[in-house]
C-alpha atoms as a PDB file:
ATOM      1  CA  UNK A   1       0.000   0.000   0.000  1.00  0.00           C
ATOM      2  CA  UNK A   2       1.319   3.980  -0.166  1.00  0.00           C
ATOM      3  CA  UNK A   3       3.466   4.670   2.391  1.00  0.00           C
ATOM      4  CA  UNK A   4       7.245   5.958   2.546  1.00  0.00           C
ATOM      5  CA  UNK A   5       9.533   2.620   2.410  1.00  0.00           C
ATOM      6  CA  UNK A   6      13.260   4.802   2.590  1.00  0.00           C
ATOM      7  CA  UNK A   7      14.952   1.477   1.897  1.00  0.00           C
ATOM      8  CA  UNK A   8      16.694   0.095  -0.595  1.00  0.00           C
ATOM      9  CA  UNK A   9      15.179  -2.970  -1.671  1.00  0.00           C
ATOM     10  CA  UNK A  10      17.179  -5.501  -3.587  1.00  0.00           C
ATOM     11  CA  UNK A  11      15.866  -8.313  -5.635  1.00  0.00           C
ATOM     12  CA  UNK A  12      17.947 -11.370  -6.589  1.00  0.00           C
ATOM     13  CA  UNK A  13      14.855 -13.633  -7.082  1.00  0.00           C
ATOM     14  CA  UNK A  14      14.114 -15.712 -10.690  1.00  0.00           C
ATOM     15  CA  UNK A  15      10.866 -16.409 -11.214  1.00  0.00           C
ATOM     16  CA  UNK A  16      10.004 -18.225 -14.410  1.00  0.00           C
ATOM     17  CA  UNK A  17       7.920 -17.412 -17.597  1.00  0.00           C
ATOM     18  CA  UNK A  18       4.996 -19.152 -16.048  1.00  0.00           C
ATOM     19  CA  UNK A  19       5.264 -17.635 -12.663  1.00  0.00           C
ATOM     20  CA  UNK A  20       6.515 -14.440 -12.563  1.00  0.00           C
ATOM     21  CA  UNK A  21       7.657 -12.761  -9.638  1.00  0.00           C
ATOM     22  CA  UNK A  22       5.711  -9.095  -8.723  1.00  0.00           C
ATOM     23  CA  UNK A  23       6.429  -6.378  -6.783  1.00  0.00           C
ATOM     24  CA  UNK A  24       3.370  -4.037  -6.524  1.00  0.00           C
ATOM     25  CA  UNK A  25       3.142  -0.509  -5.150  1.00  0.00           C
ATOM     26  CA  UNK A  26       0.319   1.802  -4.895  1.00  0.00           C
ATOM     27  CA  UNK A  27      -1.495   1.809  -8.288  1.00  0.00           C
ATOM     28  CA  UNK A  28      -2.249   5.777  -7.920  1.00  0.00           C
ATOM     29  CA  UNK A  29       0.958   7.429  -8.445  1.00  0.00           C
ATOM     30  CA  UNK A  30       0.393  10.785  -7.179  1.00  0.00           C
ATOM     31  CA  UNK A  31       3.641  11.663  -5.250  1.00  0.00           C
ATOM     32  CA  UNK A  32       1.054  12.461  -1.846  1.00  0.00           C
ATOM     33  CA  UNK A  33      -0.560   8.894  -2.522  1.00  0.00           C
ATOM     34  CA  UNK A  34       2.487   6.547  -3.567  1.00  0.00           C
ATOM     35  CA  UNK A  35       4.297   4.105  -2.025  1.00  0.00           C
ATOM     36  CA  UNK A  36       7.692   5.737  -1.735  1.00  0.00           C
ATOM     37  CA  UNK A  37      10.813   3.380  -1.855  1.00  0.00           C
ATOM     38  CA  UNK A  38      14.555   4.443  -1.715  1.00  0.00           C
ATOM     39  CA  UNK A  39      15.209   8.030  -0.165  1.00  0.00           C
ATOM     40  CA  UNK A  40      11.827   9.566  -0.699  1.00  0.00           C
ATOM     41  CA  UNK A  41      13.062  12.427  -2.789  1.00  0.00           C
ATOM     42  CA  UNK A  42      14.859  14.684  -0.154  1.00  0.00           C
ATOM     43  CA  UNK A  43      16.710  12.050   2.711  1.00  0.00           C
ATOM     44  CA  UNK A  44      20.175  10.039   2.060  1.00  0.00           C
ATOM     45  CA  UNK A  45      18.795   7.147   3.141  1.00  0.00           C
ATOM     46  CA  UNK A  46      19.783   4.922   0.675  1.00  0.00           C
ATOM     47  CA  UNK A  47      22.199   5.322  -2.975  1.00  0.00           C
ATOM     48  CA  UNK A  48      19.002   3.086  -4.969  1.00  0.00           C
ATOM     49  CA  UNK A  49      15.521   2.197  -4.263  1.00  0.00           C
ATOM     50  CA  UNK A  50      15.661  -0.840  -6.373  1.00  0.00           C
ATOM     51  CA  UNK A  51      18.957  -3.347  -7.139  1.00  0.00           C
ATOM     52  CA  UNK A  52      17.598  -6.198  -9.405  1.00  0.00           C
ATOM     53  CA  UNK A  53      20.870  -8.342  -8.939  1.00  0.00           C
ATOM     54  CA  UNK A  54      20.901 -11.677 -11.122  1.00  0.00           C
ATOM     55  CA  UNK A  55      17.043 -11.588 -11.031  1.00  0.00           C
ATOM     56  CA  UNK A  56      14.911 -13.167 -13.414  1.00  0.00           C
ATOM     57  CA  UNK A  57      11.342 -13.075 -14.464  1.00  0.00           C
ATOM     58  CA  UNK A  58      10.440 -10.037 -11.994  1.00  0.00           C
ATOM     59  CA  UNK A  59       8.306  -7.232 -12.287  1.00  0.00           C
ATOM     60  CA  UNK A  60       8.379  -3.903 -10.744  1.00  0.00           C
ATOM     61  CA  UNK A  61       5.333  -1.865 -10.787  1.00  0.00           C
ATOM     62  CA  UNK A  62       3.787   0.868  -9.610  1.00  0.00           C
ATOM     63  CA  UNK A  63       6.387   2.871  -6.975  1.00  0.00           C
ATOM     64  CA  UNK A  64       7.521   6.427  -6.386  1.00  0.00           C
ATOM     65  CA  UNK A  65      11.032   5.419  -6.569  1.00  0.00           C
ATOM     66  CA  UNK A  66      13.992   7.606  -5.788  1.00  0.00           C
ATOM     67  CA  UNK A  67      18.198   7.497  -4.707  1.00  0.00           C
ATOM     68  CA  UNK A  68      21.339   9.127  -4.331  1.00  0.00           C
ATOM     69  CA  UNK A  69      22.504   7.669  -7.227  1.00  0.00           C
ATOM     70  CA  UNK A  70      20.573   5.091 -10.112  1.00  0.00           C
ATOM     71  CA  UNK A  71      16.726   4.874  -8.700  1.00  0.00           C
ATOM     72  CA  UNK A  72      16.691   1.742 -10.547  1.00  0.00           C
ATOM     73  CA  UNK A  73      19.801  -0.946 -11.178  1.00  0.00           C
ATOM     74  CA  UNK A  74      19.302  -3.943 -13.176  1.00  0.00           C
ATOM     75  CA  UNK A  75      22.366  -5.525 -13.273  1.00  0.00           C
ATOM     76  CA  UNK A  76      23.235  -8.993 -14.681  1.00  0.00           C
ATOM     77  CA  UNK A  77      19.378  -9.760 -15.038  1.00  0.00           C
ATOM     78  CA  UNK A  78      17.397 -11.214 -17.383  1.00  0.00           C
ATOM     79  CA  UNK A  79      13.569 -10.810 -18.120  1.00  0.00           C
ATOM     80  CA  UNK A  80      12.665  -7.769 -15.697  1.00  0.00           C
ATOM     81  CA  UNK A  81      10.238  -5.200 -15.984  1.00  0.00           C
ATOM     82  CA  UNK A  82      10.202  -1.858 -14.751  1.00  0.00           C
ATOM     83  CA  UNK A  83       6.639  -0.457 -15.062  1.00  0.00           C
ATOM     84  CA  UNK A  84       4.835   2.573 -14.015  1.00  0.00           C
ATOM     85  CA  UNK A  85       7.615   4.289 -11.908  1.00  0.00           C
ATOM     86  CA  UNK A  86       7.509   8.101 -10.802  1.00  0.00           C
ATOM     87  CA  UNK A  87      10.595   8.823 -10.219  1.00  0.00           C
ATOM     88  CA  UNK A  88      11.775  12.106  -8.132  1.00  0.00           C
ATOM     89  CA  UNK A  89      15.376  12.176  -8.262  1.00  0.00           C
ATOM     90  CA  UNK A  90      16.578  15.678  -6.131  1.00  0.00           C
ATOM     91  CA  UNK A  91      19.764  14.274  -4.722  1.00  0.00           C
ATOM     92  CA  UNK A  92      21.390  12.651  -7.727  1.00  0.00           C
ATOM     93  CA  UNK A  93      21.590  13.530 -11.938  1.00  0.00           C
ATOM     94  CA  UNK A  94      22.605  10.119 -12.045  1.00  0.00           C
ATOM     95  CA  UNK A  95      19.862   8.102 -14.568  1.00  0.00           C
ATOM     96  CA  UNK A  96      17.008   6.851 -13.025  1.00  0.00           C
ATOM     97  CA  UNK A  97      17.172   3.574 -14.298  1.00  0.00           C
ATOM     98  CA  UNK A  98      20.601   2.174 -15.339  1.00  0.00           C
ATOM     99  CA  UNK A  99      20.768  -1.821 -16.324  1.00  0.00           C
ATOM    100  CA  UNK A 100      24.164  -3.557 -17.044  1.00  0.00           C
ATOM    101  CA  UNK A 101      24.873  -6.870 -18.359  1.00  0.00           C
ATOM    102  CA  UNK A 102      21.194  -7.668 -18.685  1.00  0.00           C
ATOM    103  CA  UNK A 103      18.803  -9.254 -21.150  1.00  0.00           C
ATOM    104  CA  UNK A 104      14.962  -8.598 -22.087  1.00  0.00           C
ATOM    105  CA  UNK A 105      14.602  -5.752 -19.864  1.00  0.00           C
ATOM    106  CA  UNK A 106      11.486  -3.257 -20.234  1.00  0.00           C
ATOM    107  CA  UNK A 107      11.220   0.010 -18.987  1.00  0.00           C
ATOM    108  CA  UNK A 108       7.545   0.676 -19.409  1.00  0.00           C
ATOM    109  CA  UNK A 109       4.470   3.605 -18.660  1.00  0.00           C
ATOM    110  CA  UNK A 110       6.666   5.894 -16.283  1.00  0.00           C
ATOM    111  CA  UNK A 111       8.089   9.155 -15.581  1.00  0.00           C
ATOM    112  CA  UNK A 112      11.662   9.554 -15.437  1.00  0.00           C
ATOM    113  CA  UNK A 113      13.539  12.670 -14.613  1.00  0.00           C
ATOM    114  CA  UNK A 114      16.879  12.031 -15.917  1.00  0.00           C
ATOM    115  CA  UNK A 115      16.579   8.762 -17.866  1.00  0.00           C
ATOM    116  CA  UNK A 116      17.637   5.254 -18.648  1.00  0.00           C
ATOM    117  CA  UNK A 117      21.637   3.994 -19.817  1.00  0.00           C
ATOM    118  CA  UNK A 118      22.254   1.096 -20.827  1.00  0.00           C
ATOM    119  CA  UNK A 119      25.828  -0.054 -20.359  1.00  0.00           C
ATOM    120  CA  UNK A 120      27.893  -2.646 -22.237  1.00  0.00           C
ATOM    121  CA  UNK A 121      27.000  -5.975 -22.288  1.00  0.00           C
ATOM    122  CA  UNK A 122      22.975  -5.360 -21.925  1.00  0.00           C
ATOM    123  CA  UNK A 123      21.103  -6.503 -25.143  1.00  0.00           C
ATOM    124  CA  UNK A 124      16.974  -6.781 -26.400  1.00  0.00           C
ATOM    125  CA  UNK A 125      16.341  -4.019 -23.955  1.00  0.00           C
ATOM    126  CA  UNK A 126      12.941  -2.281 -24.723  1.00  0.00           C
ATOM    127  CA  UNK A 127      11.856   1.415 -23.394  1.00  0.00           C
ATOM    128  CA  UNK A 128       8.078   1.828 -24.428  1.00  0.00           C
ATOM    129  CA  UNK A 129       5.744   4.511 -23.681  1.00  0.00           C
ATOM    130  CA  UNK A 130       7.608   6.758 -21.070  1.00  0.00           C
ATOM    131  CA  UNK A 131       7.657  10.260 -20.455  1.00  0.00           C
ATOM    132  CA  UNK A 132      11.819  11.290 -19.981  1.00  0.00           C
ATOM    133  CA  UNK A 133      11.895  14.663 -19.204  1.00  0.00           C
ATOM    134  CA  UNK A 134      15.848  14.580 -18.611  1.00  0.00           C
ATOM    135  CA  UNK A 135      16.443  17.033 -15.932  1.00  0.00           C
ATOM    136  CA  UNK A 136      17.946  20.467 -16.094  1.00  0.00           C
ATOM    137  CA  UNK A 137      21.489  21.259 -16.698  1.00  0.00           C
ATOM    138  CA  UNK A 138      24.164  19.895 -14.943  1.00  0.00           C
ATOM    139  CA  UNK A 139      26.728  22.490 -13.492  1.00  0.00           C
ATOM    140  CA  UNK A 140      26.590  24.447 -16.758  1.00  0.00           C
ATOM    141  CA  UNK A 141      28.199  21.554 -18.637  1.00  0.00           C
ATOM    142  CA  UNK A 142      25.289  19.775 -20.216  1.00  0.00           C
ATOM    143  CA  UNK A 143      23.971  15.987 -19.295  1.00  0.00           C
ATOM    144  CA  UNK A 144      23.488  12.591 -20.846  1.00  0.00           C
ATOM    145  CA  UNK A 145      20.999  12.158 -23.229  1.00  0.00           C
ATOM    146  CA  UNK A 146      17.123  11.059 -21.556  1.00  0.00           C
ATOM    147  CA  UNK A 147      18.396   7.581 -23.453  1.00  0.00           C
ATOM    148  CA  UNK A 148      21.709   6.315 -23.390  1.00  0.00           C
ATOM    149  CA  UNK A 149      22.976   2.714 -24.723  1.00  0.00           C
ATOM    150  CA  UNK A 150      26.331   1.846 -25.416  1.00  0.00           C
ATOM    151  CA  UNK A 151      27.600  -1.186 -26.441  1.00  0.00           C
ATOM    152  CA  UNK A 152      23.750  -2.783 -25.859  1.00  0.00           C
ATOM    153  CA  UNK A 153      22.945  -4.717 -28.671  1.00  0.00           C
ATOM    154  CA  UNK A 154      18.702  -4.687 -29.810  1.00  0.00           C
ATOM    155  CA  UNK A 155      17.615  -1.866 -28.140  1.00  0.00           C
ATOM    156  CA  UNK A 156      14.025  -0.990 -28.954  1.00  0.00           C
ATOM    157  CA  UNK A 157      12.482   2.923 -28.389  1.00  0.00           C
ATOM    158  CA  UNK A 158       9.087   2.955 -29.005  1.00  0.00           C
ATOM    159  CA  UNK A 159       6.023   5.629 -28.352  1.00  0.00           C
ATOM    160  CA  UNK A 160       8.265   7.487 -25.716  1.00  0.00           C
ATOM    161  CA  UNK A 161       8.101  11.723 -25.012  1.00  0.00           C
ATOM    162  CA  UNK A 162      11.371  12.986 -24.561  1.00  0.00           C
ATOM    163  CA  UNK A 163      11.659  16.154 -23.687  1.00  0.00           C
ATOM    164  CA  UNK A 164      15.440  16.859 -23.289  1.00  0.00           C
ATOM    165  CA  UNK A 165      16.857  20.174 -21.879  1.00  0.00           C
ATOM    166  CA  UNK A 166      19.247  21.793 -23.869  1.00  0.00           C
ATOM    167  CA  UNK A 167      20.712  18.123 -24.583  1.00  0.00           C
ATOM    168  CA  UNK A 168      20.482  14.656 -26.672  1.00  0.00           C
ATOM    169  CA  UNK A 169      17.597  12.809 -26.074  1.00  0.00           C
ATOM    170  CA  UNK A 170      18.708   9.617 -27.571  1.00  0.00           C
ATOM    171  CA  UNK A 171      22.259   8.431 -27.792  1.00  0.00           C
ATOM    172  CA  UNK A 172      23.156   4.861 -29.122  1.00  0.00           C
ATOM    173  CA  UNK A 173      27.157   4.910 -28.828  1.00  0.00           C
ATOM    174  CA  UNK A 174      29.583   2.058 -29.773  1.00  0.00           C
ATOM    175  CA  UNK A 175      28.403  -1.374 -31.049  1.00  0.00           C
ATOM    176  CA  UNK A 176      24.554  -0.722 -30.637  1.00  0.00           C
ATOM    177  CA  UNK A 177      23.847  -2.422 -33.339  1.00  0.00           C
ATOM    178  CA  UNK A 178      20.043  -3.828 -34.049  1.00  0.00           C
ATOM    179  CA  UNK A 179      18.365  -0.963 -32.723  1.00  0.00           C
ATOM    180  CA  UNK A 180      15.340   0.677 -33.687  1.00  0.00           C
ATOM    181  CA  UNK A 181      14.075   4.272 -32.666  1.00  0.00           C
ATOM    182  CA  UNK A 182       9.958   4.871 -33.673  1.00  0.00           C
END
């Protein structure tokens, strides 16, 4: 239910195709009515809200999420969704979501202040109907684009609003090869 959870909460469970694993917040997302996890916007409680750590088959839906640095880290997972976030990040301009060395991830139906990167090693990675707004400027220098994938093989951006400021909004860098942008 809502409530302010300023934990991080890590996840190295595998479900399976046929019975998934689900972590379910408050379905109304209003940042008065969510269910908070990780430092709640404004506390250095914790550096993430959510480490997905060799997890497979898991779902994420549904949380105010944010963290001192990545909201969201996927790392060497396959099959995970990240769904409806709303993501407040005030203490970091680190992305929201990062995922490394994972496979068949979805980012999916959130809000994201200063985006997703993909790092080396991550492949068939699929962003789909997000709003990125990409945060302001970073100490006068500029910021990573609202998407950035290097080295991630198959990424798929589909039916997302990007609204980047003053910057890139999406950046595929290295051997990113077999993506597609609609």
């Amino acid at each position: 239910g809502n409530g302010s959870y300023p934990e991080t909460v890590t996840i190295t469970a595998k479900g399976t195709a046929a019975a998934p694993i689900r972590f379910v917040g408050q379905s109304n997302l209003g940042f008065q009515t969510a269910t908070w996890v990780g430092s709640n916007g404004g506390t250095t409680s914790g550096d993430h809200a959510f480490v997905l750590n060799g997890a497979q088959y898991v779902t994420v839906t549904g949380v105010a999420v944010s963290g001192n640095q990545e909201s969201v880290l996927v790392e060497n997972s396959q099959n995970v969704t990240v769904d409806q976030l709303a993501v407040l990040n005030a203490l970091s301009t680190a992305p929201d979501v990062r995922v490394t060395g994972s496979s068949g991830v979805t980012v999916s139906r959130s809000t994201l202040e200063y985006g997703v990167e993909l790092d080396s090693g991550t492949s068939g990675t699929t962003i789909v109907n997000d709003t990125i707004q990409n945060g302001p400027y970073i100490n006068n220098v500029g910021q990573n684009p609202a998407v950035l994938a290097t080295d991630a093989t198959g990424t798929t951006i589909v039916n997302d609003t990007i609204t980047p400021a003053c910057g890139r909004g999406v950046d595929l860098e290295g051997a990113s090869t077999g993506s597609t942008i609609e």
